[in-house]
C-alpha atoms as a PDB file:
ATOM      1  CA  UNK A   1      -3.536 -22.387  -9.897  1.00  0.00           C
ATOM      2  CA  UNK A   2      -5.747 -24.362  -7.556  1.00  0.00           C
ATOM      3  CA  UNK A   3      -7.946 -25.266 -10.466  1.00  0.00           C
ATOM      4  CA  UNK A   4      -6.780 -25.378 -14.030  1.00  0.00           C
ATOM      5  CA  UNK A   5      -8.820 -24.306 -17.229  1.00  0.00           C
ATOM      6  CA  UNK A   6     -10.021 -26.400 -19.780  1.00  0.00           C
ATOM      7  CA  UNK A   7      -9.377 -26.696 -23.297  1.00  0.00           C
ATOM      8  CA  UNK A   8     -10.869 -24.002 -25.242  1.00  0.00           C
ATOM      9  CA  UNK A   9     -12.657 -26.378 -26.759  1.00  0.00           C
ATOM     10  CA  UNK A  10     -14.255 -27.329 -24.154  1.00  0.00           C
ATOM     11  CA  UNK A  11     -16.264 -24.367 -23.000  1.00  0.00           C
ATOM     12  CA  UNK A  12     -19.632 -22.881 -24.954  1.00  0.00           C
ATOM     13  CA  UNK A  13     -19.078 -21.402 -28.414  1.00  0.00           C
ATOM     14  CA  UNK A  14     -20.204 -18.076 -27.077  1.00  0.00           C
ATOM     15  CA  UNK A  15     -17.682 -17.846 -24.674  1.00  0.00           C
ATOM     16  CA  UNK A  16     -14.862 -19.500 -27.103  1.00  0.00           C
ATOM     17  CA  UNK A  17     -16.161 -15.539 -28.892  1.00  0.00           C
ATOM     18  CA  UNK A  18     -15.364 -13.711 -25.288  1.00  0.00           C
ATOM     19  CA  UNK A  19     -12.014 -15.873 -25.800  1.00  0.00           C
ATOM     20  CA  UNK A  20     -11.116 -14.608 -28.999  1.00  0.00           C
ATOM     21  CA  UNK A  21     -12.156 -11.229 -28.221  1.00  0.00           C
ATOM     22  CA  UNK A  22      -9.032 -11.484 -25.430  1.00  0.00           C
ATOM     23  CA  UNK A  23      -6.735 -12.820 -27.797  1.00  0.00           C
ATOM     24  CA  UNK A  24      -7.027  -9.750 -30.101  1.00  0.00           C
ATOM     25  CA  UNK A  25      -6.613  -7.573 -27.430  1.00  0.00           C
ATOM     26  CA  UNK A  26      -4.188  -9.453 -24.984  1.00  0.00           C
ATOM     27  CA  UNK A  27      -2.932 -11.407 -27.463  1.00  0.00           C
ATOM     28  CA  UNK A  28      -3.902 -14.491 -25.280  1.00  0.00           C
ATOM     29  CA  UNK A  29      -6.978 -15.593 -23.675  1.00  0.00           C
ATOM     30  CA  UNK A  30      -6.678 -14.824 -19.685  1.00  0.00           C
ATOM     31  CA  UNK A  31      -6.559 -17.195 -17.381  1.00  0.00           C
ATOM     32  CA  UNK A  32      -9.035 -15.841 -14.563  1.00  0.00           C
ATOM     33  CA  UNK A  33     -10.880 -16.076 -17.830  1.00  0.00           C
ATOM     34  CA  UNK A  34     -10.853 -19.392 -18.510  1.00  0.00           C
ATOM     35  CA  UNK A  35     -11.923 -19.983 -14.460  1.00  0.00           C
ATOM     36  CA  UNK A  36     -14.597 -17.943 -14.539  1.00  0.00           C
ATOM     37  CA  UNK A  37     -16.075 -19.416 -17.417  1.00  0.00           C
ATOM     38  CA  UNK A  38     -16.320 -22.541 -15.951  1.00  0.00           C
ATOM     39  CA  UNK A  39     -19.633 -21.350 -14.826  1.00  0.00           C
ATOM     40  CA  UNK A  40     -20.980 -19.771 -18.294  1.00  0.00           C
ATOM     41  CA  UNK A  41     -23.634 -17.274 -16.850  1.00  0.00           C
ATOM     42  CA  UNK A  42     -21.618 -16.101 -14.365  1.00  0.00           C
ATOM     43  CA  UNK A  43     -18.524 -15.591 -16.683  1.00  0.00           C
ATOM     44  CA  UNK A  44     -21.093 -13.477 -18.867  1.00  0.00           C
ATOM     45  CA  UNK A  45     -22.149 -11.406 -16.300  1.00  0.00           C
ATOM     46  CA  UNK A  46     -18.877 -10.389 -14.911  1.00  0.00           C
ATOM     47  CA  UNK A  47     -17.864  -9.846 -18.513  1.00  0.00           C
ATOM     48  CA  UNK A  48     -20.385  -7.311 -19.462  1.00  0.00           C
ATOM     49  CA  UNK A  49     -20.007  -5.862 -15.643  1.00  0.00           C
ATOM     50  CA  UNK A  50     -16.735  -5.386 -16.496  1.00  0.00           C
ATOM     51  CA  UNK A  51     -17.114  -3.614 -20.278  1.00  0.00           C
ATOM     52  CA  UNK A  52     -19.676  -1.379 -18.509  1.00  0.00           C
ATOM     53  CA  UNK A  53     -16.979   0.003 -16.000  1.00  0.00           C
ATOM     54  CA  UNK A  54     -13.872   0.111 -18.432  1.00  0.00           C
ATOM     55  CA  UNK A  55     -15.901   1.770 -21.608  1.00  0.00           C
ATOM     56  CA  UNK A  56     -14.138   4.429 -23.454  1.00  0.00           C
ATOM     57  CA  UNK A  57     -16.460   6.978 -22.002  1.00  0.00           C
ATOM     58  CA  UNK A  58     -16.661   6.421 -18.745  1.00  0.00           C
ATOM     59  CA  UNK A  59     -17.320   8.933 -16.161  1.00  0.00           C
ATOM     60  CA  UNK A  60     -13.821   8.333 -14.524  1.00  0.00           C
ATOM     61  CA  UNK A  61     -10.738   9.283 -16.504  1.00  0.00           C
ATOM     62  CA  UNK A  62      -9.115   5.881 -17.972  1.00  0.00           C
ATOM     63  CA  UNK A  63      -5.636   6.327 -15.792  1.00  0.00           C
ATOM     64  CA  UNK A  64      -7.343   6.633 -12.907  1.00  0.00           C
ATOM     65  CA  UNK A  65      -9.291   3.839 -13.181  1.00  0.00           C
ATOM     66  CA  UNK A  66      -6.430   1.778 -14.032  1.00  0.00           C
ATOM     67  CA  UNK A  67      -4.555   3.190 -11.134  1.00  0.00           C
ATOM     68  CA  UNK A  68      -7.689   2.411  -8.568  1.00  0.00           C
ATOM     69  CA  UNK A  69      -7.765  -1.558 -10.130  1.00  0.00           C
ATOM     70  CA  UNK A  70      -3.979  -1.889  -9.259  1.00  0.00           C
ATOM     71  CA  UNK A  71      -4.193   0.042  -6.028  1.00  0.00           C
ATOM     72  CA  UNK A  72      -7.043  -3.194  -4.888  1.00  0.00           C
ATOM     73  CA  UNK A  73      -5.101  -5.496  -6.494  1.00  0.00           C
ATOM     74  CA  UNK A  74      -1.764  -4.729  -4.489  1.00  0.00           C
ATOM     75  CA  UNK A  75      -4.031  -5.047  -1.158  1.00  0.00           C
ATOM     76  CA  UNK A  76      -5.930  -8.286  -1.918  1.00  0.00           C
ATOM     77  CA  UNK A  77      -2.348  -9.737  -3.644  1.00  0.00           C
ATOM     78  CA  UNK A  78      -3.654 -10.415  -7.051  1.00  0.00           C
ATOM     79  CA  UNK A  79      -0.449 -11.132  -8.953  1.00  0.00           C
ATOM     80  CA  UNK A  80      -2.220 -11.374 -11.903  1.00  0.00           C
ATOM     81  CA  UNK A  81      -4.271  -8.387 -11.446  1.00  0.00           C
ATOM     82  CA  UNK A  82      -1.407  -6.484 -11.005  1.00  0.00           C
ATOM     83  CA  UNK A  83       0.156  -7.299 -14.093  1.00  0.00           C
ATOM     84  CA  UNK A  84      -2.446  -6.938 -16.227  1.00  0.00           C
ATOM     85  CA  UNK A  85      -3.404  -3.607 -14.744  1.00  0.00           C
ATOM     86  CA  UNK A  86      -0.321  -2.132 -14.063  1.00  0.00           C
ATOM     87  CA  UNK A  87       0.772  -2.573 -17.929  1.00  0.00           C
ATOM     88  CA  UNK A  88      -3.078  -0.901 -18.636  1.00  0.00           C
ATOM     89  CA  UNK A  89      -1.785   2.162 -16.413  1.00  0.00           C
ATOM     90  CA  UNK A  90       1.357   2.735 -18.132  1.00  0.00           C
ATOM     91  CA  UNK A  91      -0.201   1.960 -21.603  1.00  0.00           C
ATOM     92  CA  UNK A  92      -2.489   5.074 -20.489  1.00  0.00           C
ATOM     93  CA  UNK A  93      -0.521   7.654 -19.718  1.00  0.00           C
ATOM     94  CA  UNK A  94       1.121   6.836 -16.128  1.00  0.00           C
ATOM     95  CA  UNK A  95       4.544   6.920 -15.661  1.00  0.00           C
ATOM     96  CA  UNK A  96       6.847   4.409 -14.203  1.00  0.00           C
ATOM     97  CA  UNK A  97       7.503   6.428 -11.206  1.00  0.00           C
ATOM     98  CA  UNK A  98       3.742   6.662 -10.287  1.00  0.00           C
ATOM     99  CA  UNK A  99       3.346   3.161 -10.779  1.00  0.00           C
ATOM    100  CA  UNK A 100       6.153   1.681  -8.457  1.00  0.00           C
ATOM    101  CA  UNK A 101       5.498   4.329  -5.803  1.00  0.00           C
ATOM    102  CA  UNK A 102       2.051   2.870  -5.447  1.00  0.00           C
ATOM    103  CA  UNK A 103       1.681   0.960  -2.807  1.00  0.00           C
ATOM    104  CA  UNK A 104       3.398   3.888  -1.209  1.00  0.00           C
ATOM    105  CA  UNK A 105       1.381   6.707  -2.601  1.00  0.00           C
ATOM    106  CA  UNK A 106       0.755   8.447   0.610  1.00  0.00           C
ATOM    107  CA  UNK A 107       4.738   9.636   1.272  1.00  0.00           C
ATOM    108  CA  UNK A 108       5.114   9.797  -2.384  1.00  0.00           C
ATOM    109  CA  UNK A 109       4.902  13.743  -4.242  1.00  0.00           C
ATOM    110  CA  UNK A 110       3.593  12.485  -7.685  1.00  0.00           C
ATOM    111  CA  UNK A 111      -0.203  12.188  -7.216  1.00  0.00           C
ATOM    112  CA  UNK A 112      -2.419  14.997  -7.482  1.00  0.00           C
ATOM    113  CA  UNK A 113      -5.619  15.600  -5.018  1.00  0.00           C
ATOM    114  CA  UNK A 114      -7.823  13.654  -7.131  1.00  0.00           C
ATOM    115  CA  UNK A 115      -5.718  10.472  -7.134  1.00  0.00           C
ATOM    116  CA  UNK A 116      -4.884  11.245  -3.953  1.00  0.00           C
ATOM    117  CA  UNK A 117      -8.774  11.149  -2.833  1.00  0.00           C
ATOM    118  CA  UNK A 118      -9.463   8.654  -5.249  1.00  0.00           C
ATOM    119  CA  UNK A 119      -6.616   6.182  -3.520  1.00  0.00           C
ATOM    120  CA  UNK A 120      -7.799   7.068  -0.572  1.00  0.00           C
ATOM    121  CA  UNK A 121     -11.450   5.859  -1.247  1.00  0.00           C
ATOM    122  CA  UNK A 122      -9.951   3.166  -2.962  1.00  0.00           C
ATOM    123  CA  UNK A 123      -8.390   1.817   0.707  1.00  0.00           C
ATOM    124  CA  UNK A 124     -11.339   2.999   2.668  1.00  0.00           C
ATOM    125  CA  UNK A 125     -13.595   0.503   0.525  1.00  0.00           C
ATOM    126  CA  UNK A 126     -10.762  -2.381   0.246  1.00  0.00           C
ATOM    127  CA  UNK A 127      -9.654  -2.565   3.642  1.00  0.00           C
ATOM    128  CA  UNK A 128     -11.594  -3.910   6.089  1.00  0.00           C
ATOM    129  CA  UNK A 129     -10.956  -2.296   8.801  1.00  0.00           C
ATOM    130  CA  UNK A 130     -11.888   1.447   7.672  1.00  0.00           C
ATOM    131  CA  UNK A 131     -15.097   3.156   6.701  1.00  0.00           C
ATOM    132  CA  UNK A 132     -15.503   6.133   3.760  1.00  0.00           C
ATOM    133  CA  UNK A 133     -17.301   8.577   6.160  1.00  0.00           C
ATOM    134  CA  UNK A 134     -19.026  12.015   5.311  1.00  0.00           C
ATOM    135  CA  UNK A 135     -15.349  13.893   5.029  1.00  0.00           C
ATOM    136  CA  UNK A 136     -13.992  11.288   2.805  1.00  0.00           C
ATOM    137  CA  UNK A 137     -17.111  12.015   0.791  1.00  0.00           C
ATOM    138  CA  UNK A 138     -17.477  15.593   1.100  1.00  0.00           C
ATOM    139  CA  UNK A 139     -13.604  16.295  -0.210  1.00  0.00           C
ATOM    140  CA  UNK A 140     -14.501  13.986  -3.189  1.00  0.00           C
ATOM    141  CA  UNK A 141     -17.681  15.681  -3.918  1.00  0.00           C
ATOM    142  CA  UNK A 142     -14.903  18.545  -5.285  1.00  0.00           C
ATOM    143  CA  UNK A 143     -13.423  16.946  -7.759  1.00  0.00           C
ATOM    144  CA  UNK A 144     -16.435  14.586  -8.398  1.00  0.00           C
ATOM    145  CA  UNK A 145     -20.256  14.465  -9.401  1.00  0.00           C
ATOM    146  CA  UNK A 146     -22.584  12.301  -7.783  1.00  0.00           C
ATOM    147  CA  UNK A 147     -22.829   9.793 -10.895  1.00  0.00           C
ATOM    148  CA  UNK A 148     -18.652   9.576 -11.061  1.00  0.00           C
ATOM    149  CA  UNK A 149     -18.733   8.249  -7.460  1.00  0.00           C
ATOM    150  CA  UNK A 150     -21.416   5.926  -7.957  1.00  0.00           C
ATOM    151  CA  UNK A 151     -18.979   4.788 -10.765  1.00  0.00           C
ATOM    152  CA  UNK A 152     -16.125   4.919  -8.950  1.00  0.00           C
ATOM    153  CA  UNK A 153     -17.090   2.879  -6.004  1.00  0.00           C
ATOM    154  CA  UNK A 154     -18.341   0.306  -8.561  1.00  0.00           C
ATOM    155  CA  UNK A 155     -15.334   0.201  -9.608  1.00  0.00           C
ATOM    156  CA  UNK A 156     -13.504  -0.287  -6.780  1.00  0.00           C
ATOM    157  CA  UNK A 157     -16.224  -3.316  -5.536  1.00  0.00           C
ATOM    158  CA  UNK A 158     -15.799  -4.753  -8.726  1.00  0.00           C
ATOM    159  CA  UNK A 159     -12.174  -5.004  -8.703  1.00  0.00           C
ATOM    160  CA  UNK A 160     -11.925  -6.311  -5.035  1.00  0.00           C
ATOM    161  CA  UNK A 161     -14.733  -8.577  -6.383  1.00  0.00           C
ATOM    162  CA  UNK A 162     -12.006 -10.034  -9.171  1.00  0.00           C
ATOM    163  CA  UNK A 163      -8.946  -9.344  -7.390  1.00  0.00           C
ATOM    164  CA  UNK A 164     -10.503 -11.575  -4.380  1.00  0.00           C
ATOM    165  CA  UNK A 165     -11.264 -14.282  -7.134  1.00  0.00           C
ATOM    166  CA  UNK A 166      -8.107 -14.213  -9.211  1.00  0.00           C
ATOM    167  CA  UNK A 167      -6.045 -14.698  -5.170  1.00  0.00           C
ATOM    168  CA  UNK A 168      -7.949 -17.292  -4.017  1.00  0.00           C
ATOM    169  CA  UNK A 169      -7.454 -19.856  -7.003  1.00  0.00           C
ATOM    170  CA  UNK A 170      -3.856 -18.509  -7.223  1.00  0.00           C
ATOM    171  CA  UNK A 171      -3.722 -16.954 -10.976  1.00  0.00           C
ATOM    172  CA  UNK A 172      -0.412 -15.916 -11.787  1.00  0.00           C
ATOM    173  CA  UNK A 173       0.743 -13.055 -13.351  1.00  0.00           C
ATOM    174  CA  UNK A 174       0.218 -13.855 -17.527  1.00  0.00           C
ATOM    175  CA  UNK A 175       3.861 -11.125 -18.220  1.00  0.00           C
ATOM    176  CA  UNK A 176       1.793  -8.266 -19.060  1.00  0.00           C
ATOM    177  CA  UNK A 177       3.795  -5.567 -17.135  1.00  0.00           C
ATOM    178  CA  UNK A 178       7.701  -5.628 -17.771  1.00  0.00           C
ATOM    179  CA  UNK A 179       7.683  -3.611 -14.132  1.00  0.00           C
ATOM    180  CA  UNK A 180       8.658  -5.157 -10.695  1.00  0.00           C
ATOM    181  CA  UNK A 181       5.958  -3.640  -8.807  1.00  0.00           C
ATOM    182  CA  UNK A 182       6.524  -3.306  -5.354  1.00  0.00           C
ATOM    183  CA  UNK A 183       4.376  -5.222  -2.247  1.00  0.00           C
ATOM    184  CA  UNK A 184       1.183  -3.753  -0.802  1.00  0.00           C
ATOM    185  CA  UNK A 185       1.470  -1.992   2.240  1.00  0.00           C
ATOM    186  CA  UNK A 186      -1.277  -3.367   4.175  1.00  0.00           C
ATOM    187  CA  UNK A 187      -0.920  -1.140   7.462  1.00  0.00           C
ATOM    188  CA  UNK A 188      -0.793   2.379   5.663  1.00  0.00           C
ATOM    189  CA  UNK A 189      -2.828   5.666   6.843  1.00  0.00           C
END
């Protein structure tokens, strides 16, 4: 990492509560964690962004949320982001299949048309060299209402938001996912 944490100790006793919070349910305290936090405020904000988008009863079904966040995190090569994410996906519901075929998910038989649309936002957003258009929009519009869109492409920004964060000060994966996920494919269509 191009800048390490501190010791726990170190940082507010509010967010030393975020921190435990991660241990019980990670059974460490994350790293990009730890970075963020560095900058209090901001590590509360993107804290409660993120508990916002990942409640239990969100408007987007839990596995494919999981499977948008490691869809961005392949294509802005977020090792850690994968991990983490990719071990939330299979803990939902995903199998292994889906998740290694991935980054390949466009000549690959196991998505249905709503992760198929939902990937395909997910690249339109992520990439910069694409746009979402009315048709993109118009085909989700059948498996989506207007407020699970908004939510989705929050999603999406969000994770490219983290995913951009987490690759830039090199975070390693923490061993979260016990799966050798394959490379993004940064040229598909």
């Amino acid at each position: 990492m191009f800048i390490p944490p501190k010791p726990i100790s170190d940082y507010p006793w509010y967010i030393r509560l975020f921190f435990w919070k991660q241990k019980q349910t990670y059974g460490k305290v994350l790293e990009p964690g730890m970075l963020w936090a560095r900058s209090p405020g901001v590590f509360v904000g993107v804290a409660l962004l993120y508990g916002a988008l990942n409640r239990r009863r969100g408007r987007i079904d839990p596995a494919l949320r999981s499977l948008v966040t490691v869809r961005v995190s392949q294509i802005n090569h977020c090792e850690f982001c994968i991990d983490i994410n990719a071990s939330t996906l299979l803990k939902r519901g995903a199998s292994e299949e889906k998740v290694m075929h991935l980054s390949d998910w466009r000549n690959h038989p196991g998505f249905d048309e709503k992760e198929t649309l939902a990937l395909e936002l997910t690249e339109a957003i992520t990439f910069s060299d694409r746009q979402v258009g009315a048709p993109l929009m118009d085909r989700l519009k059948e498996h989506f209402d207007d407020d699970a869109l908004a939510e989705l492409c929050g999603l999406i920004a969000f994770q490219n938001m983290s995913s951009k964060y987490n690759a830039a000060l090199d975070i390693p994966a923490q061993g979260f996912c016990r799966l050798p996920l394959s490379p993004a494919r940064d040229n598909s269509t």
